[in-house]
PDB file of N, CA and C in Angstrom:
ATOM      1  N   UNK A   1     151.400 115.852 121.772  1.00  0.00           N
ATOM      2  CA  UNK A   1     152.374 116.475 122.650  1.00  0.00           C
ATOM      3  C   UNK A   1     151.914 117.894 122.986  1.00  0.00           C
ATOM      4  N   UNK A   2     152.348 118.361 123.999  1.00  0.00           N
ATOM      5  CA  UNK A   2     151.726 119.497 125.026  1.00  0.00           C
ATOM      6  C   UNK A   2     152.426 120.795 124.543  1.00  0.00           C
ATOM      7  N   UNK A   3     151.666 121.565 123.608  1.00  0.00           N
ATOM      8  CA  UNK A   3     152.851 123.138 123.571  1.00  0.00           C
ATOM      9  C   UNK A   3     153.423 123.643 124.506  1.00  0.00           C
ATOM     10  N   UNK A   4     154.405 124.609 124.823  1.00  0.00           N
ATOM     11  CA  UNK A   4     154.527 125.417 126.368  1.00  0.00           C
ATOM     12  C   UNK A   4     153.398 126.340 126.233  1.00  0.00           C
ATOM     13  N   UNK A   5     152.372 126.831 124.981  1.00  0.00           N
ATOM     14  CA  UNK A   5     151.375 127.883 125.147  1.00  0.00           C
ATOM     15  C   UNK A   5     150.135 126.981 125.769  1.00  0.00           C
ATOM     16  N   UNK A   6     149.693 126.112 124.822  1.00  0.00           N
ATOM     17  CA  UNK A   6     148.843 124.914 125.812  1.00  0.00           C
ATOM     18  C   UNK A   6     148.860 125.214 126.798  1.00  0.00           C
ATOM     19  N   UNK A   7     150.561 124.728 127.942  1.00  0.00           N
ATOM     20  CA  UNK A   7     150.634 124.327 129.255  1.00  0.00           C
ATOM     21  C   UNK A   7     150.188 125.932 129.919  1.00  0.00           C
ATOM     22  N   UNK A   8     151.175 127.006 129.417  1.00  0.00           N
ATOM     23  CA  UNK A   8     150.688 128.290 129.577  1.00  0.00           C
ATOM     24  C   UNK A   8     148.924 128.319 130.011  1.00  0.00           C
ATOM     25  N   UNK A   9     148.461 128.276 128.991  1.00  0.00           N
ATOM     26  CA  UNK A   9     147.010 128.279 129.166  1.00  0.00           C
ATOM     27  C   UNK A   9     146.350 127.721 130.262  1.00  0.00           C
ATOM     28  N   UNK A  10     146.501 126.395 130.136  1.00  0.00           N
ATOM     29  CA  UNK A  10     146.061 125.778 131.372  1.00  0.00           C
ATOM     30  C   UNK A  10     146.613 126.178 132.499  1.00  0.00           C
ATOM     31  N   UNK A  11     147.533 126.867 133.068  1.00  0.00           N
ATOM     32  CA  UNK A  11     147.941 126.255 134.247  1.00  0.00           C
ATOM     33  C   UNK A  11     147.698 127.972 135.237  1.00  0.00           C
ATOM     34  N   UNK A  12     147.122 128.769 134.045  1.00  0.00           N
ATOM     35  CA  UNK A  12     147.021 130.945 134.313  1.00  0.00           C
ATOM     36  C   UNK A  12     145.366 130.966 133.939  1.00  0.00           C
ATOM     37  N   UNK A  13     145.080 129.953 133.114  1.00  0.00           N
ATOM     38  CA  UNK A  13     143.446 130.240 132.898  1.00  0.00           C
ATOM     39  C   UNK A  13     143.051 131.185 132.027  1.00  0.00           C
ATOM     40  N   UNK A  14     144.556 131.941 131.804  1.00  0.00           N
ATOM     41  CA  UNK A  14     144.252 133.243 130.520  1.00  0.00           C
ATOM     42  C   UNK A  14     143.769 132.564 129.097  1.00  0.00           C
ATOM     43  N   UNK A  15     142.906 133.028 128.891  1.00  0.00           N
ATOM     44  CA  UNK A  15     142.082 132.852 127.332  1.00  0.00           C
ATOM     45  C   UNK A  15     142.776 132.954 126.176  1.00  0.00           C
ATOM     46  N   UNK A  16     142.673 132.340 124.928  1.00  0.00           N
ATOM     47  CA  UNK A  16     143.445 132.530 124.461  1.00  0.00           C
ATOM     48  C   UNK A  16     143.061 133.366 123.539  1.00  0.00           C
ATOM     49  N   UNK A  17     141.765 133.849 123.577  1.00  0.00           N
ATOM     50  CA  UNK A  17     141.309 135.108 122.926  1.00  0.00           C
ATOM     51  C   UNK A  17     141.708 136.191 123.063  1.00  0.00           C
ATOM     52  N   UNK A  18     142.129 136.613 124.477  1.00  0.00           N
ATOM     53  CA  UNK A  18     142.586 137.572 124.791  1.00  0.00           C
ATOM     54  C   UNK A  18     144.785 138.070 124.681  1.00  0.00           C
ATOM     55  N   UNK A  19     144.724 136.886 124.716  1.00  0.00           N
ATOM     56  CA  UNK A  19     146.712 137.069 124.385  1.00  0.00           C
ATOM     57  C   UNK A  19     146.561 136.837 122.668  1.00  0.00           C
ATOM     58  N   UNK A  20     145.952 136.150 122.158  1.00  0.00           N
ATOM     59  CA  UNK A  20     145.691 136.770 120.205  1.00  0.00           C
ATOM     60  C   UNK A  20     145.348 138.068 120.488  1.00  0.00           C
ATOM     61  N   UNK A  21     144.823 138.444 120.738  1.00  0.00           N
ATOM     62  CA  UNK A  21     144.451 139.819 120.636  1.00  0.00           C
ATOM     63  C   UNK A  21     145.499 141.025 121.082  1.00  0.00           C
ATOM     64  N   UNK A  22     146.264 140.490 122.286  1.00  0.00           N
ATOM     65  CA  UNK A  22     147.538 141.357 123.014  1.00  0.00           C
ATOM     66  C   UNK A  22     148.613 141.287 121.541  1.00  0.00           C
ATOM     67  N   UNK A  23     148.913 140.203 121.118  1.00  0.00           N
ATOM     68  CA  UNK A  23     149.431 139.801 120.156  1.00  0.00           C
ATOM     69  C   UNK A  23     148.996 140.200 118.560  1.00  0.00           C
ATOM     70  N   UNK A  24     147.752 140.505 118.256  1.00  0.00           N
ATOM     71  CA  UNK A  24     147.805 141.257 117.287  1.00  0.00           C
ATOM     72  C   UNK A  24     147.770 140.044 116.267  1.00  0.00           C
ATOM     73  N   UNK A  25     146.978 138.666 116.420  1.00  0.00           N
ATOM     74  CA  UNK A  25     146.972 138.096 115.399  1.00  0.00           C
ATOM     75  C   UNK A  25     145.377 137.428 115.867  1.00  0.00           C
ATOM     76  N   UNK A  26     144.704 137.025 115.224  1.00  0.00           N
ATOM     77  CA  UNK A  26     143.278 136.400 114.498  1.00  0.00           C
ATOM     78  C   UNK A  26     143.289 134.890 115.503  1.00  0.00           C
ATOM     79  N   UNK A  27     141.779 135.039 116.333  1.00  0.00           N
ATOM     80  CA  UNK A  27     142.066 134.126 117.457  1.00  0.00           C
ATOM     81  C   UNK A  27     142.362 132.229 116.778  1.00  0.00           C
ATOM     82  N   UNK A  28     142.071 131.988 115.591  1.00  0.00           N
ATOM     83  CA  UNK A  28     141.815 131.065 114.526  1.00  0.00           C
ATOM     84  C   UNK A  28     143.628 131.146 114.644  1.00  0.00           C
ATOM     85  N   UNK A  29     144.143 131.790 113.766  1.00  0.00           N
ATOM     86  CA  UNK A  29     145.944 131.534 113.566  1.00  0.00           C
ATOM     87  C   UNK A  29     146.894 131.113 114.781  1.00  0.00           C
ATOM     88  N   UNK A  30     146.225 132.051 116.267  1.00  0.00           N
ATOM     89  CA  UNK A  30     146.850 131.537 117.356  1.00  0.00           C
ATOM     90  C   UNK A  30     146.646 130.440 117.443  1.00  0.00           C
ATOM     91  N   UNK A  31     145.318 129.654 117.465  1.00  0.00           N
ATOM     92  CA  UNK A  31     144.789 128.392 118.152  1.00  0.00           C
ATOM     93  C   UNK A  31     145.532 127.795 117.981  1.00  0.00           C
ATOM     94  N   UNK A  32     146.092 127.539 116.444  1.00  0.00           N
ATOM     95  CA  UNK A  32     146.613 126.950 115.380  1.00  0.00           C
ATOM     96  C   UNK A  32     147.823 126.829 116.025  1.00  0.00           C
ATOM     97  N   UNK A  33     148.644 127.615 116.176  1.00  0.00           N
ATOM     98  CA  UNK A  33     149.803 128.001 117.138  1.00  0.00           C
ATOM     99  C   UNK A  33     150.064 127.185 118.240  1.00  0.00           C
ATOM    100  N   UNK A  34     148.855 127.279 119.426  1.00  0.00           N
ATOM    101  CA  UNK A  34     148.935 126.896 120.499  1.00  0.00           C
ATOM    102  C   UNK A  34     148.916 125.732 120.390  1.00  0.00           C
ATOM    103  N   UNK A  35     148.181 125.172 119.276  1.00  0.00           N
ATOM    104  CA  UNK A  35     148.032 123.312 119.050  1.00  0.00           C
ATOM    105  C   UNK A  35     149.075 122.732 118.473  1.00  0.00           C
ATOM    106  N   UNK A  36     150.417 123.492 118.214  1.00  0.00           N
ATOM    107  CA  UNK A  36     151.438 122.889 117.281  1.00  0.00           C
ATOM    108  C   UNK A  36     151.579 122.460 115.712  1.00  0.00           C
ATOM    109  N   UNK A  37     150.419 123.289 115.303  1.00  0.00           N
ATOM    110  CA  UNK A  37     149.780 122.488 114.098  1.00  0.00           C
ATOM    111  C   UNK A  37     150.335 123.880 112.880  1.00  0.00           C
ATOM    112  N   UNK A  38     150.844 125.197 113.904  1.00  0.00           N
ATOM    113  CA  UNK A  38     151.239 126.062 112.590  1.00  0.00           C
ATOM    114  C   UNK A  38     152.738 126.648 113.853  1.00  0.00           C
ATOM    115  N   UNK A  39     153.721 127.120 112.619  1.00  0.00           N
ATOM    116  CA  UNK A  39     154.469 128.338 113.759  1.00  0.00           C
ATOM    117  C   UNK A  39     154.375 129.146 113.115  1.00  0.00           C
ATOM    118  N   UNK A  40     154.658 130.020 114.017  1.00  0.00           N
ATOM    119  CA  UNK A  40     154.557 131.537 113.814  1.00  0.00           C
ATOM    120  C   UNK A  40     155.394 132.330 113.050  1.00  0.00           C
ATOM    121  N   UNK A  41     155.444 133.414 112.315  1.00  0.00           N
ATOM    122  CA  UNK A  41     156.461 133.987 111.798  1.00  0.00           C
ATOM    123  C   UNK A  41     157.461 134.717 113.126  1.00  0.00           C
ATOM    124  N   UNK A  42     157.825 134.991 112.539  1.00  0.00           N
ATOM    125  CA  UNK A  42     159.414 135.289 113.577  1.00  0.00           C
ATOM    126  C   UNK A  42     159.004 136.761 114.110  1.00  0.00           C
ATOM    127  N   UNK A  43     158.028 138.196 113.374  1.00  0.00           N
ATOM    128  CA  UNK A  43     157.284 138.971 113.903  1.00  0.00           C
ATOM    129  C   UNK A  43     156.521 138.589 114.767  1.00  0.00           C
ATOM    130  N   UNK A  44     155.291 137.601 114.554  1.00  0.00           N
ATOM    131  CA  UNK A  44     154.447 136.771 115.475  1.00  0.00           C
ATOM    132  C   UNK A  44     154.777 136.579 116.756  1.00  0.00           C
ATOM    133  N   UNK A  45     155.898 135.742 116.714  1.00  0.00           N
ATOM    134  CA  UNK A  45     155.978 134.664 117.748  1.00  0.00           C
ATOM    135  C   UNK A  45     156.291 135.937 118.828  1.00  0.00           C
ATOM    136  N   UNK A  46     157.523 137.300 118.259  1.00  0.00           N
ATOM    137  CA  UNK A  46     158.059 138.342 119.463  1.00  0.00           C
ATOM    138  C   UNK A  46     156.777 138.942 119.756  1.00  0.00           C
ATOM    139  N   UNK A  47     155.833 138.949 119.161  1.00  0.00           N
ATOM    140  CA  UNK A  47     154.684 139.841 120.018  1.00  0.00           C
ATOM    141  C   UNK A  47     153.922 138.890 120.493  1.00  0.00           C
ATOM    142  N   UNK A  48     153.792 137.349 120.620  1.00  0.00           N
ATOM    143  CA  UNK A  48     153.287 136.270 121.466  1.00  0.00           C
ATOM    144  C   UNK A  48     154.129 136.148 122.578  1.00  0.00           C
ATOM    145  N   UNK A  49     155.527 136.121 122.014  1.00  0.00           N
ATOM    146  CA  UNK A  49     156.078 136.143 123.919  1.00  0.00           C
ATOM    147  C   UNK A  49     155.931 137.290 124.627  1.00  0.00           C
ATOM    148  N   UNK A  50     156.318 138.490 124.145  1.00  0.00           N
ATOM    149  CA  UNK A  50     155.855 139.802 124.689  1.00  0.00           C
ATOM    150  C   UNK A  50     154.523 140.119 125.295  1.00  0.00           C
ATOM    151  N   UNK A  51     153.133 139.042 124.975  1.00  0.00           N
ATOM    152  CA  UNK A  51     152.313 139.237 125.553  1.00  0.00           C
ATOM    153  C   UNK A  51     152.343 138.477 127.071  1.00  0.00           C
ATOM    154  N   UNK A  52     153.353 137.268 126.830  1.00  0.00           N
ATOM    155  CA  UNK A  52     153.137 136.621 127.748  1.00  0.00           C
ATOM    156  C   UNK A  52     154.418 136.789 128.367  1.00  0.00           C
ATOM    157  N   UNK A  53     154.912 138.044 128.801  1.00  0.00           N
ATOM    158  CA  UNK A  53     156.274 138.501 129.281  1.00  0.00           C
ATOM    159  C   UNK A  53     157.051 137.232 129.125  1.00  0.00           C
ATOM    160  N   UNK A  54     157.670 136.755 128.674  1.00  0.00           N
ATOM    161  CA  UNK A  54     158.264 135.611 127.986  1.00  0.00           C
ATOM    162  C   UNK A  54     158.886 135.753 126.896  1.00  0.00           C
ATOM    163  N   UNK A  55     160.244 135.107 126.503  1.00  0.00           N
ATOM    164  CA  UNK A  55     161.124 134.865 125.816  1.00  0.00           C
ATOM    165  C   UNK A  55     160.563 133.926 124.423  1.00  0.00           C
ATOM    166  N   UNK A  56     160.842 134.696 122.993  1.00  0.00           N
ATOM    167  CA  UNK A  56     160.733 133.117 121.717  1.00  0.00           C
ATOM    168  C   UNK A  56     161.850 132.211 122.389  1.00  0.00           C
ATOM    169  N   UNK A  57     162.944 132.691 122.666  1.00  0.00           N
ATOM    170  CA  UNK A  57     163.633 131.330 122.701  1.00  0.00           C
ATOM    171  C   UNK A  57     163.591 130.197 124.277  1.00  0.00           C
ATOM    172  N   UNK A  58     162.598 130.872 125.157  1.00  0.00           N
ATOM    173  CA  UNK A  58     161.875 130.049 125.854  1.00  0.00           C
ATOM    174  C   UNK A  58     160.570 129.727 125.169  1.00  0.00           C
ATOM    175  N   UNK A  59     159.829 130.121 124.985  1.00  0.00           N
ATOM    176  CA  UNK A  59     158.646 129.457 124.186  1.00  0.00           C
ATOM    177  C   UNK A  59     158.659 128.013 122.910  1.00  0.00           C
ATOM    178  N   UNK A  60     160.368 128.620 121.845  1.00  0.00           N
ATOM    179  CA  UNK A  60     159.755 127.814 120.928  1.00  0.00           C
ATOM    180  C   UNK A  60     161.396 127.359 120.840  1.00  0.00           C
ATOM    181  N   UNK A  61     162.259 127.533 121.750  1.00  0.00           N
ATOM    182  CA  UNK A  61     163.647 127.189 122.330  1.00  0.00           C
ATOM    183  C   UNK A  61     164.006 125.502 121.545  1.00  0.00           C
ATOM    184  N   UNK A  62     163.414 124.813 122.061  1.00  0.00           N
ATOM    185  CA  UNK A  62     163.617 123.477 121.219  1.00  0.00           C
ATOM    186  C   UNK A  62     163.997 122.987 119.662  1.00  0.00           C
ATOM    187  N   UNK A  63     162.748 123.918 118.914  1.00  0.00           N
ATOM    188  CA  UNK A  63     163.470 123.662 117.180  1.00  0.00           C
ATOM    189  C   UNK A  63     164.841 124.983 117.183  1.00  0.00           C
ATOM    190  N   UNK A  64     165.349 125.467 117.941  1.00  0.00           N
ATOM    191  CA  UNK A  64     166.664 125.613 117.667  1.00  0.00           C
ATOM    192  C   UNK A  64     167.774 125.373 117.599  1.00  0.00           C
ATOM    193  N   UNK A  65     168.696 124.795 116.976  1.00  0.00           N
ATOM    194  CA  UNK A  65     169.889 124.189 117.558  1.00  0.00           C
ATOM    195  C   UNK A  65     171.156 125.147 117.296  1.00  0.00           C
TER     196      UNK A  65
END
């Protein structure tokens, strides 16, 4: 299944080297991130949407109920 950072990626062409890096975390932990395979701490994730002027609770909106 397709992350919204995945779809992000693909669809802006932005690297994902470079938004880990806006973000302030290790391009290895994002990947991880972007593949669904880790989440983020709750510090993390606000400086991942903040890179990508974007909302956590648009990004990772779903596991909330």
């Amino acid at each position: 299944m397709e992350t919204k950072l995945q779809k992000y990626h693909k669809e802006t062409g932005v690297k994902q080297a470079f938004i880990a890096k806006k973000a302030k975390l290790t391009p290895g932990a994002y990947s991880l991130i972007v593949r669904g395979e880790s989440l983020p701490s709750l510090p993390a994730a606000i400086r991942i949407a903040r890179a990508l002027n974007d909302t956590v609770e648009n990004l990772w909106g779903e596991f909330v109920e």
